[in-house]
C-alpha atoms as a PDB file:
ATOM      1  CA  UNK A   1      53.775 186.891  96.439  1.00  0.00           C
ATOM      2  CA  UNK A   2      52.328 183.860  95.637  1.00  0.00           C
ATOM      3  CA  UNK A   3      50.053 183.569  92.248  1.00  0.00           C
ATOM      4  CA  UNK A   4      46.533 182.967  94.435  1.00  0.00           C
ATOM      5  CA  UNK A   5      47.393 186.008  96.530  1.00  0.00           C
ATOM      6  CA  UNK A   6      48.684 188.150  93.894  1.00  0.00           C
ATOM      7  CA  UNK A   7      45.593 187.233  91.810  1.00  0.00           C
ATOM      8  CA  UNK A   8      42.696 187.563  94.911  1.00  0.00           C
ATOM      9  CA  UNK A   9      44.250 191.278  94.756  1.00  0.00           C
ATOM     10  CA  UNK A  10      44.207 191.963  90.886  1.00  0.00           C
ATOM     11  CA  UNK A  11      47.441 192.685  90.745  1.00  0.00           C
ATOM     12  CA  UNK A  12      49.217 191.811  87.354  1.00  0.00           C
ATOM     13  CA  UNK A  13      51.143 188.632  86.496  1.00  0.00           C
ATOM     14  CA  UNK A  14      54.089 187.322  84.469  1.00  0.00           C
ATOM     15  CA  UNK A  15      54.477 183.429  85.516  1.00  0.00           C
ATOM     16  CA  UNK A  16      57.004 180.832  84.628  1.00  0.00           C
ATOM     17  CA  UNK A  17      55.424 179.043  81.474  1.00  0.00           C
ATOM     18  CA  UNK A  18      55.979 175.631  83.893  1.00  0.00           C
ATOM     19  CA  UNK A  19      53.106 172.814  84.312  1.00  0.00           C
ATOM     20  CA  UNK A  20      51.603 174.009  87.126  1.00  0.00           C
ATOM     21  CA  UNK A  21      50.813 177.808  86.361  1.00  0.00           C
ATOM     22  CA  UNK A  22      47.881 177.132  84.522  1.00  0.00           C
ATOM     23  CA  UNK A  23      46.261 175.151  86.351  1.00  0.00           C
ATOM     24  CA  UNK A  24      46.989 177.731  89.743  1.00  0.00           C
ATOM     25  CA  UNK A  25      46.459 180.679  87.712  1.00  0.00           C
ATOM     26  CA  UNK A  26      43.288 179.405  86.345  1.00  0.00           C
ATOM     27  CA  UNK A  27      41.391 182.040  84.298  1.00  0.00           C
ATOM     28  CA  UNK A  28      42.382 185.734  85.141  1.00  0.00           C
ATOM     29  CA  UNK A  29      42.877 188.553  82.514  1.00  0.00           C
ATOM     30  CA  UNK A  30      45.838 189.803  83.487  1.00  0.00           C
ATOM     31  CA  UNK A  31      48.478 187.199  83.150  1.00  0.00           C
ATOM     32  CA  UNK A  32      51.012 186.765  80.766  1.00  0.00           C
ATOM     33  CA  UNK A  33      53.201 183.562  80.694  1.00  0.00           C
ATOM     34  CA  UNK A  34      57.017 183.743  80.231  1.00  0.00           C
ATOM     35  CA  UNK A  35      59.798 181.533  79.232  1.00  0.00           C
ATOM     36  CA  UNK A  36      61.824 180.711  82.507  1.00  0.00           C
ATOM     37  CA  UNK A  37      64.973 180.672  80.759  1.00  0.00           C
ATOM     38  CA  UNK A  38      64.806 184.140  78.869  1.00  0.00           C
ATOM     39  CA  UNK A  39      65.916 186.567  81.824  1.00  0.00           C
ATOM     40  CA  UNK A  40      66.310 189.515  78.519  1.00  0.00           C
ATOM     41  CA  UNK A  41      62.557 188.466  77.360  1.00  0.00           C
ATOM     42  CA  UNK A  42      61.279 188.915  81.465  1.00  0.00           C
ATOM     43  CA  UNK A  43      62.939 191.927  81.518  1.00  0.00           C
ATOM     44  CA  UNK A  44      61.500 193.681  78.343  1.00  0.00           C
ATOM     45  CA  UNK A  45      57.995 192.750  79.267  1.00  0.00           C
ATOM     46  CA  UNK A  46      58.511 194.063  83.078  1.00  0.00           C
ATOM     47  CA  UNK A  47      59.634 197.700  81.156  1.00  0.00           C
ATOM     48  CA  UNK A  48      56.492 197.395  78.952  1.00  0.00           C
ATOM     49  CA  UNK A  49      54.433 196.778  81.966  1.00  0.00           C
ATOM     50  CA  UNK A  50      55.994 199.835  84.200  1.00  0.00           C
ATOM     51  CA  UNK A  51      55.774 201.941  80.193  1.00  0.00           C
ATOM     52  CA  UNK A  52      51.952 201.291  80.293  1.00  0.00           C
ATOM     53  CA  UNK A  53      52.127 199.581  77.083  1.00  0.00           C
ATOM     54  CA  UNK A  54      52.263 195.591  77.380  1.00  0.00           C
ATOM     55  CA  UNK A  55      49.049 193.916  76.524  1.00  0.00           C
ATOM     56  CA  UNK A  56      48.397 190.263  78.890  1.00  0.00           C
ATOM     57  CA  UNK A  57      47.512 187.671  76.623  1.00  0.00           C
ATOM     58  CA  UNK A  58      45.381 186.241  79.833  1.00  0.00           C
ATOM     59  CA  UNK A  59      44.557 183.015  80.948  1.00  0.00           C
ATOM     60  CA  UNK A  60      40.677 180.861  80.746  1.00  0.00           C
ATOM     61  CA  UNK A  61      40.466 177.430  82.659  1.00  0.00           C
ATOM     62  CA  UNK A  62      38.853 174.344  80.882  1.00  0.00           C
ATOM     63  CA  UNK A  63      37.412 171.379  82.288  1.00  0.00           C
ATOM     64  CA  UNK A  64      39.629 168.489  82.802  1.00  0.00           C
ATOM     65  CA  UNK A  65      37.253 165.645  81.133  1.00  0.00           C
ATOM     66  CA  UNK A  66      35.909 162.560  82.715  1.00  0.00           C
ATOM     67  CA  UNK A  67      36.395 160.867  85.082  1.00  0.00           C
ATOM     68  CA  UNK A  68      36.497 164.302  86.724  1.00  0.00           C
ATOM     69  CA  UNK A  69      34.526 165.021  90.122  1.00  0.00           C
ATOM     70  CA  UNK A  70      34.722 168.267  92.097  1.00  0.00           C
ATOM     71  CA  UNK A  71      34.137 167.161  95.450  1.00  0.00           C
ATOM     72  CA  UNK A  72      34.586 164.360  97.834  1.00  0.00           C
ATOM     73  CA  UNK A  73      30.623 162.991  97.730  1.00  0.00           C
ATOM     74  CA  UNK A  74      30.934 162.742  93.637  1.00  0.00           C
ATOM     75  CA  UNK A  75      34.020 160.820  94.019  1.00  0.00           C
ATOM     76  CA  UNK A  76      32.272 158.462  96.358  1.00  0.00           C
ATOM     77  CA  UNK A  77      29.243 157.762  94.010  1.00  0.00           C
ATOM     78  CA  UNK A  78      31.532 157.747  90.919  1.00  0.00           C
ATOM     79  CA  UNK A  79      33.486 154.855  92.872  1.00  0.00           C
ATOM     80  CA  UNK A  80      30.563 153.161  94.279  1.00  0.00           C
ATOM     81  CA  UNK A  81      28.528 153.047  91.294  1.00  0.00           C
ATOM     82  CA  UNK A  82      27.503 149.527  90.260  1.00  0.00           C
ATOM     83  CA  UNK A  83      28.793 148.783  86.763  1.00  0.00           C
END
């Protein structure tokens, strides 16, 4: 399921410690972020989750810094603006 989906429906997440999962994941409680490459560490967590016992470290977006707009009309004023 992909991460937006599987988060919209509070379900719990273990994601590939890769560039983009932040930034997808954004800030949700109950994430935990994994090495891709340790198949043994995925595997203990996954028992821990099904056990009732793992604790998700979680996840909280910050703000990328300027020149940062969040829509289309701030990007046209930031690139219009007379210097």
């Amino acid at each position: 399921m992909p991460i937006s989906e599987a988060k919209a429906l509070g379900k719990p997440l273990l994601i590939a410690e890769l560039p983009y999962a932040h930034e997808t994941v954004g800030t949700y409680d109950k994430v935990s972020f994994i090495d891709p490459f340790d198949a043994m560490g995925l595997a203990n967590k996954m028992k821990s989750i099904m056990d009732g016992k793992f604790k998700f470290s979680g996840a909280v977006t910050t703000s990328p810094g300027l020149p940062f707009v969040s829509d289309w009309r701030e990007l046209l004023m930031l690139l219009t603006a007379s210097q």
